[in-house]
C-alpha atoms as a PDB file:
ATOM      1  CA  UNK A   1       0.000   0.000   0.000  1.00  0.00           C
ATOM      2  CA  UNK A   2       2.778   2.237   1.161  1.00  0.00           C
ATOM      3  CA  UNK A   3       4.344   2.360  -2.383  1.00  0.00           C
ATOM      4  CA  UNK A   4       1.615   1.902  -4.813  1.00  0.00           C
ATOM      5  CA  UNK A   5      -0.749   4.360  -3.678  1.00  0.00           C
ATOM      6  CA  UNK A   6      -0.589   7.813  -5.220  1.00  0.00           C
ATOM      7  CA  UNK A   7      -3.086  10.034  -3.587  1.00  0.00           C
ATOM      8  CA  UNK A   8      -5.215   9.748  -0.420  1.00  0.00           C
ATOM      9  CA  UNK A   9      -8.604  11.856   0.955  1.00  0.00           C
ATOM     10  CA  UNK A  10      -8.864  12.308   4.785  1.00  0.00           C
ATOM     11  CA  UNK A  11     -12.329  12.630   6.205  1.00  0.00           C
ATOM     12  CA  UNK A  12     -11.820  14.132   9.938  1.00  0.00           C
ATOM     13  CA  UNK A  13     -15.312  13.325  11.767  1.00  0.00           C
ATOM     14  CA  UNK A  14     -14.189  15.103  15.238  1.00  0.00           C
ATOM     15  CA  UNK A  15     -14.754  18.229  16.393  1.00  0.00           C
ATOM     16  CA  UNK A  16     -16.127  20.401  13.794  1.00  0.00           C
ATOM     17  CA  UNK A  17     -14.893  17.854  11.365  1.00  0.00           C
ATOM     18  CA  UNK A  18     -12.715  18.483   8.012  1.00  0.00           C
ATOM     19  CA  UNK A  19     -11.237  16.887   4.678  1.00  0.00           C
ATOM     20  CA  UNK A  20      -7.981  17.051   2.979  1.00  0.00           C
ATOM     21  CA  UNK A  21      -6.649  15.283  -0.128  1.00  0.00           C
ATOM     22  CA  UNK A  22      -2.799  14.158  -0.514  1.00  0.00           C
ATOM     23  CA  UNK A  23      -0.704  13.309  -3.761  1.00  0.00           C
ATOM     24  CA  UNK A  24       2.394  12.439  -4.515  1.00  0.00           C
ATOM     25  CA  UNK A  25       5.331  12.288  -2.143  1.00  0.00           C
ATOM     26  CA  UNK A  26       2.768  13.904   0.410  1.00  0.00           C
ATOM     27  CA  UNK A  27       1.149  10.205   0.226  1.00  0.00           C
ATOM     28  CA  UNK A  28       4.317   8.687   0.941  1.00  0.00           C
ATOM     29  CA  UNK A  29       5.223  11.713   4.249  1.00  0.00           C
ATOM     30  CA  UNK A  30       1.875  10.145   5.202  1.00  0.00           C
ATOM     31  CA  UNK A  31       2.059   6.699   5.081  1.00  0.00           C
ATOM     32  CA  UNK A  32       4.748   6.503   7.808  1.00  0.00           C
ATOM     33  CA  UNK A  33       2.170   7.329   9.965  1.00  0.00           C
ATOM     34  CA  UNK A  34       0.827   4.200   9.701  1.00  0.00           C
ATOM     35  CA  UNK A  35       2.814   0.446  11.045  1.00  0.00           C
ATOM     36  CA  UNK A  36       3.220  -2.325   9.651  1.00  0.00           C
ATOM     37  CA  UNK A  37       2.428  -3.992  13.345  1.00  0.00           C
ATOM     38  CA  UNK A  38      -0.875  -5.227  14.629  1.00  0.00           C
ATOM     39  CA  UNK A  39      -2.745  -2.994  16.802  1.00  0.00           C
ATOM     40  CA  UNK A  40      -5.841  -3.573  19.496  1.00  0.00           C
ATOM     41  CA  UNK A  41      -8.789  -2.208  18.794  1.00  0.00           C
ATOM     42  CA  UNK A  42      -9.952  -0.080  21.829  1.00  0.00           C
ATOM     43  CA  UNK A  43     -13.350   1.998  22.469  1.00  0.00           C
ATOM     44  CA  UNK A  44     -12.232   5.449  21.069  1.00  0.00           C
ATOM     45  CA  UNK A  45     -14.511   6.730  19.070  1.00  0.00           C
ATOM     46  CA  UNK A  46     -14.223   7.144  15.280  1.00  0.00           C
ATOM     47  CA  UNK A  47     -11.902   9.890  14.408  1.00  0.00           C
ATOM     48  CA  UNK A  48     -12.495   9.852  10.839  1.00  0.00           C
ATOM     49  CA  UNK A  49     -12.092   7.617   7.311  1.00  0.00           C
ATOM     50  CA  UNK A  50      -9.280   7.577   4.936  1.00  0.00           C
ATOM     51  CA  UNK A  51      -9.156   6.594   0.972  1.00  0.00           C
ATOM     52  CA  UNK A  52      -5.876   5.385  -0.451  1.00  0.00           C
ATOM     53  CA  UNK A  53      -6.187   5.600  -4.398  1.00  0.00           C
ATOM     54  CA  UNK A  54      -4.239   5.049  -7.597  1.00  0.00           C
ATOM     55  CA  UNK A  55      -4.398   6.757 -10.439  1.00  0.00           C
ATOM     56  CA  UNK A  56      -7.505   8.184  -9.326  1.00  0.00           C
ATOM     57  CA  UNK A  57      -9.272   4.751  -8.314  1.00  0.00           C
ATOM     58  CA  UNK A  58      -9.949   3.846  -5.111  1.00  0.00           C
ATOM     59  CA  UNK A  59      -7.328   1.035  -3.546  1.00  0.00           C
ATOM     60  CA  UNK A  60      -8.503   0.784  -0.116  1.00  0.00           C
ATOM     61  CA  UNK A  61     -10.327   2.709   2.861  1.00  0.00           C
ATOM     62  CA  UNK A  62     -10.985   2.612   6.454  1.00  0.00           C
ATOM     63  CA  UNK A  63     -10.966   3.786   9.587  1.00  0.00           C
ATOM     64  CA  UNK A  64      -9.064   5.849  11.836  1.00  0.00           C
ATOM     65  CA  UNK A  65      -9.095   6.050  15.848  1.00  0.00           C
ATOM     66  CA  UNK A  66      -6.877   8.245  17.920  1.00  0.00           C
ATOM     67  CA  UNK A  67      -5.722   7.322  21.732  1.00  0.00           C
ATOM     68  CA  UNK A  68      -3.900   9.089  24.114  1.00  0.00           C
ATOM     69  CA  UNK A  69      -0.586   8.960  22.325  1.00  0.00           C
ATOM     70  CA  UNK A  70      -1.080   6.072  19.456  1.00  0.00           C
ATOM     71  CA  UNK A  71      -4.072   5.125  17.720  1.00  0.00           C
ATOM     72  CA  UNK A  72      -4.811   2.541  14.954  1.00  0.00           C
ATOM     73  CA  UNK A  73      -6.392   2.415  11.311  1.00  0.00           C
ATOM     74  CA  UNK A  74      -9.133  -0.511  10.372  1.00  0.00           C
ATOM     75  CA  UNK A  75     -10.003  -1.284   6.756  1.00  0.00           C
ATOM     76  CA  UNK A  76     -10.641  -4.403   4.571  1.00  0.00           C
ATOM     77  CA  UNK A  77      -8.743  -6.392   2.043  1.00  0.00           C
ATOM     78  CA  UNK A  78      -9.825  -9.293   0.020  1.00  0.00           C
ATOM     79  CA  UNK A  79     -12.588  -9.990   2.857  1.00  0.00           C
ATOM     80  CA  UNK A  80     -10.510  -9.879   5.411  1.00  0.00           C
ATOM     81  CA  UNK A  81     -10.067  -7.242   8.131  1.00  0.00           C
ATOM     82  CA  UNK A  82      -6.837  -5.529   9.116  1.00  0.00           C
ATOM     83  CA  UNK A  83      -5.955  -3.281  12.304  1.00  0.00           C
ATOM     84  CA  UNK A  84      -2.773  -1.399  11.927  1.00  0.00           C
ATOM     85  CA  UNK A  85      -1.541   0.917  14.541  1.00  0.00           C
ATOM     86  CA  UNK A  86      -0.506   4.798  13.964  1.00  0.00           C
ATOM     87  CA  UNK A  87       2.325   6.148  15.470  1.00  0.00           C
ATOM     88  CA  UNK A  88       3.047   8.913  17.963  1.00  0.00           C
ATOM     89  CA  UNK A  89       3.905  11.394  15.284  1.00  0.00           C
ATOM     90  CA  UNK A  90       0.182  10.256  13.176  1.00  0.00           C
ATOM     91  CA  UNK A  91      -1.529  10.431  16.362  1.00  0.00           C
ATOM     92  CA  UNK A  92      -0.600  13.947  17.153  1.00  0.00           C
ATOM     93  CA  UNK A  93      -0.687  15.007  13.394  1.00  0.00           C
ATOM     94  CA  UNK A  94      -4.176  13.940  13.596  1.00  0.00           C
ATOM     95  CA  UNK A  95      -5.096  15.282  17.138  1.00  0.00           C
ATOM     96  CA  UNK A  96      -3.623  18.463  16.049  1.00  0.00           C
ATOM     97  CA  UNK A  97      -5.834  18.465  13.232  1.00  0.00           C
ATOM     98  CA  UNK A  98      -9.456  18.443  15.158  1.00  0.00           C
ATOM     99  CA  UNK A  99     -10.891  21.992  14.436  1.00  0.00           C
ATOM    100  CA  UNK A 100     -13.011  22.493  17.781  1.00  0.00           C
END
């Protein structure tokens, strides 16, 4: 995912909400915010949905949730479901993000 997608839209659902699109090498600033290692799902509440997509098309969306200083990213691939953690530095991007 990390090197095939080539733009991404960011739907921020806390707060007074927001949007923002990525492309190119902003995509792949981005992406680092996301590991490759398994995360638990907790019970914070939805922060918002992302869209990875290539060449226009959508690849793959989810979820995002924030935590006190990680959170973690759900979506779907090929019917099955994946829960990726975000990092510090996502978290806070995110966090810092929430228009109140």
């Amino acid at each position: 995912m990390r090197d095939s997608t080539t733009s991404m839209d960011i739907v921020m659902m806390q707060g007074k909400g927001g949007s923002m699109s990525l492309d190119g090498r902003n995509v792949k600033l981005f992406n680092n915010f996301f590991e490759y290692k398994t995360a638990a799902k907790t019970k914070a509440p939805l922060a918002g949905n992302i869209m990875w997509l290539v060449n226009g098309r959508e690849f793959i969306s989810g979820s995002y949730f924030l935590g006190d200083s990680t959170g973690y990213v759900v979506f779907n691939k090929d019917g099955k479901e994946y829960v990726n953690m975000l990092n510090v530095q996502g978290n806070s991007f995110f966090k810092g993000q929430i228009k109140q």
